[in-house]
Structures are given as structure tokens and as C-alpha cells.
Protein backbone atom coordinates (compact mmCIF):
# COMPACT_ATOMS: atom_id res chain seq x y z
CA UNK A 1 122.13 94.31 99.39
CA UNK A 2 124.33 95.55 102.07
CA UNK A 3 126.43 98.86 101.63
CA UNK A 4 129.58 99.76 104.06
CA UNK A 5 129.49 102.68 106.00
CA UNK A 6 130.24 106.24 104.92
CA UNK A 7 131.12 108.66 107.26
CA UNK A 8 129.02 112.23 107.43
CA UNK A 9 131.53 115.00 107.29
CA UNK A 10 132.21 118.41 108.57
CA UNK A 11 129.36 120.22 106.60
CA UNK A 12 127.05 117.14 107.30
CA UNK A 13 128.06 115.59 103.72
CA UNK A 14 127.65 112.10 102.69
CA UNK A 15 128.88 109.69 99.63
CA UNK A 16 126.29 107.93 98.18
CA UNK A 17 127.79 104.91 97.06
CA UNK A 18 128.36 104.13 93.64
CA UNK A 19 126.69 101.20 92.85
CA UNK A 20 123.26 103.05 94.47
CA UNK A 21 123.75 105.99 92.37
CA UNK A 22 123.75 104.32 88.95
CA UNK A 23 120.48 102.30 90.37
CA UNK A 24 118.87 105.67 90.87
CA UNK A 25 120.68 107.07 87.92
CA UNK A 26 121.91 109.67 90.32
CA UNK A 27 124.48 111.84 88.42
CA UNK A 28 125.89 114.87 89.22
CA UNK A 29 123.93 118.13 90.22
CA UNK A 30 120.86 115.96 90.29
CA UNK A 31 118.49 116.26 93.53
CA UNK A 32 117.32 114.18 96.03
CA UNK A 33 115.01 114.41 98.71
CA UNK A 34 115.33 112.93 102.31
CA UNK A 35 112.23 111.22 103.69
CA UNK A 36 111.94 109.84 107.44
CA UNK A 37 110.24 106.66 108.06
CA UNK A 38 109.74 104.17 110.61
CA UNK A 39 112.48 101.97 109.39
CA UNK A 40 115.20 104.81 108.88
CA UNK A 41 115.54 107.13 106.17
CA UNK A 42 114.46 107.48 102.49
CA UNK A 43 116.59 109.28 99.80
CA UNK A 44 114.88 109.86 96.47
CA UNK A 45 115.80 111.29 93.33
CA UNK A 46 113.73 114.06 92.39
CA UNK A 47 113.01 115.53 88.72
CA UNK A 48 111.89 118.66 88.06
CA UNK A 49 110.34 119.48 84.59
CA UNK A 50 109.64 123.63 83.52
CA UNK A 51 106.01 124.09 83.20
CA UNK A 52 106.64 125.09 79.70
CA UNK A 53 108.24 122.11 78.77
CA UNK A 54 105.80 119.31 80.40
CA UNK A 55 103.04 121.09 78.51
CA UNK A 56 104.72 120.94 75.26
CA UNK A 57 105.57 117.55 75.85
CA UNK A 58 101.90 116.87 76.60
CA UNK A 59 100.56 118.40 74.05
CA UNK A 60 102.95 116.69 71.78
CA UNK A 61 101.32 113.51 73.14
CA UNK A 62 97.87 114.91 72.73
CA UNK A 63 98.76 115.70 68.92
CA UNK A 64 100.54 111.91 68.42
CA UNK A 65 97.87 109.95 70.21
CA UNK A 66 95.35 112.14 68.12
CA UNK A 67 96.80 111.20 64.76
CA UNK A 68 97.09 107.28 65.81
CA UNK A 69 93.25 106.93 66.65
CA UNK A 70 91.45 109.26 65.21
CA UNK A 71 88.40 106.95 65.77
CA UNK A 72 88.41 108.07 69.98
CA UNK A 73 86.63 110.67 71.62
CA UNK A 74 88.03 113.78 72.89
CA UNK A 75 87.24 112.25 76.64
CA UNK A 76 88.98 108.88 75.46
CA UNK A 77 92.01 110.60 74.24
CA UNK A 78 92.06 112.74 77.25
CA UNK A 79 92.23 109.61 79.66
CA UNK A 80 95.30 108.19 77.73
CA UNK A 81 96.67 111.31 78.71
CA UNK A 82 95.80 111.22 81.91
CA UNK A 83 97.20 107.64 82.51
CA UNK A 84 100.35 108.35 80.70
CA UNK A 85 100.90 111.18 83.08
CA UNK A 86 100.18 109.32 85.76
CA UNK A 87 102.14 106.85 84.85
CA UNK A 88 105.18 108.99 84.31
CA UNK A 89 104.66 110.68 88.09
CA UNK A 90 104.61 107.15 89.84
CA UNK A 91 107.77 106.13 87.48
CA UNK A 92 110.09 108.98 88.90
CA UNK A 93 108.89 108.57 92.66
């Protein structure tokens, strides 16, 4: 997939183009994060989540997952958990 060129401008601002933007669902306000590599350089999106809110959505899960097999163990349960969450981090990197 090749992109055109974008010029940076005065303040060292850039256009993202459009068609990347919607592949990173990139709208705006949202963050992104600049990562050197070898090749050139990385922009990712980055999503923050309150502490408050991630653990009410986990315990949420906890409570759900809880209800749908009540035949696991606490450590079973807790290792869903633990791969949904993981799951979630390696989605939005």
C-alpha cells in the first residue's frame, strides 16, 4: 500500500492520510504514539481506559463468566480473566 507524501509543517504537524486513519480507527482527539525502528517510524494508536472503569468492566466480566459456569474454580475463572485481558492489551497495540 503506498501513500503520497505529506508535507510536515511549521509547528512540525503532519496529515495522516485518510484511508490510514479509518484502518486505525483514528478519529479526532484520539492519541498516538511515535515509535523508532530500524525500518523508519511507527505510529500507533493508543487507548487509555480510567482505572475505575477497567475494573468495573472486569469485574463485570468476573460476575458474567461466573454466572455462565458456575461448575469452574475460582483459579479457572480467574485465568479466563486473565486471557481476556490479555487478549484485549495485544488487540489495541
Amino acid at each position: 500500500m503506498a501513500f503520497q507524501g505529506v508535507r510536515v509543517q511549521a509547528k512540525g504537524q503532519v496529515t495522516i492520510p485518510q484511508e490510514i486513519r479509518k484502518s486505525l480507527n483514528l478519529k479526532k482527539g484520539d492519541l498516538v504514539v511515535f515509535e523508532e525502528t530500524d525500518r523508519g517510524v511507527l505510529i500507533k494508536p493508543v487507548r487509555l481506559y480510567a482505572d475505575a472503569d477497567l475494573r468495573a468492566a472486569l469485574v463485570k466480566q468476573v460476575r458474567e463468566v461466573r454466572e455462565r459456569f458456575d461448575e469452574l474454580t475460582t483459579e479457572e475463572i480467574e485465568s479466563l480473566v486473565k486471557d481476556a485481558v490479555d487478549w484485549a492489551r495485544d488487540k489495541n497495540d
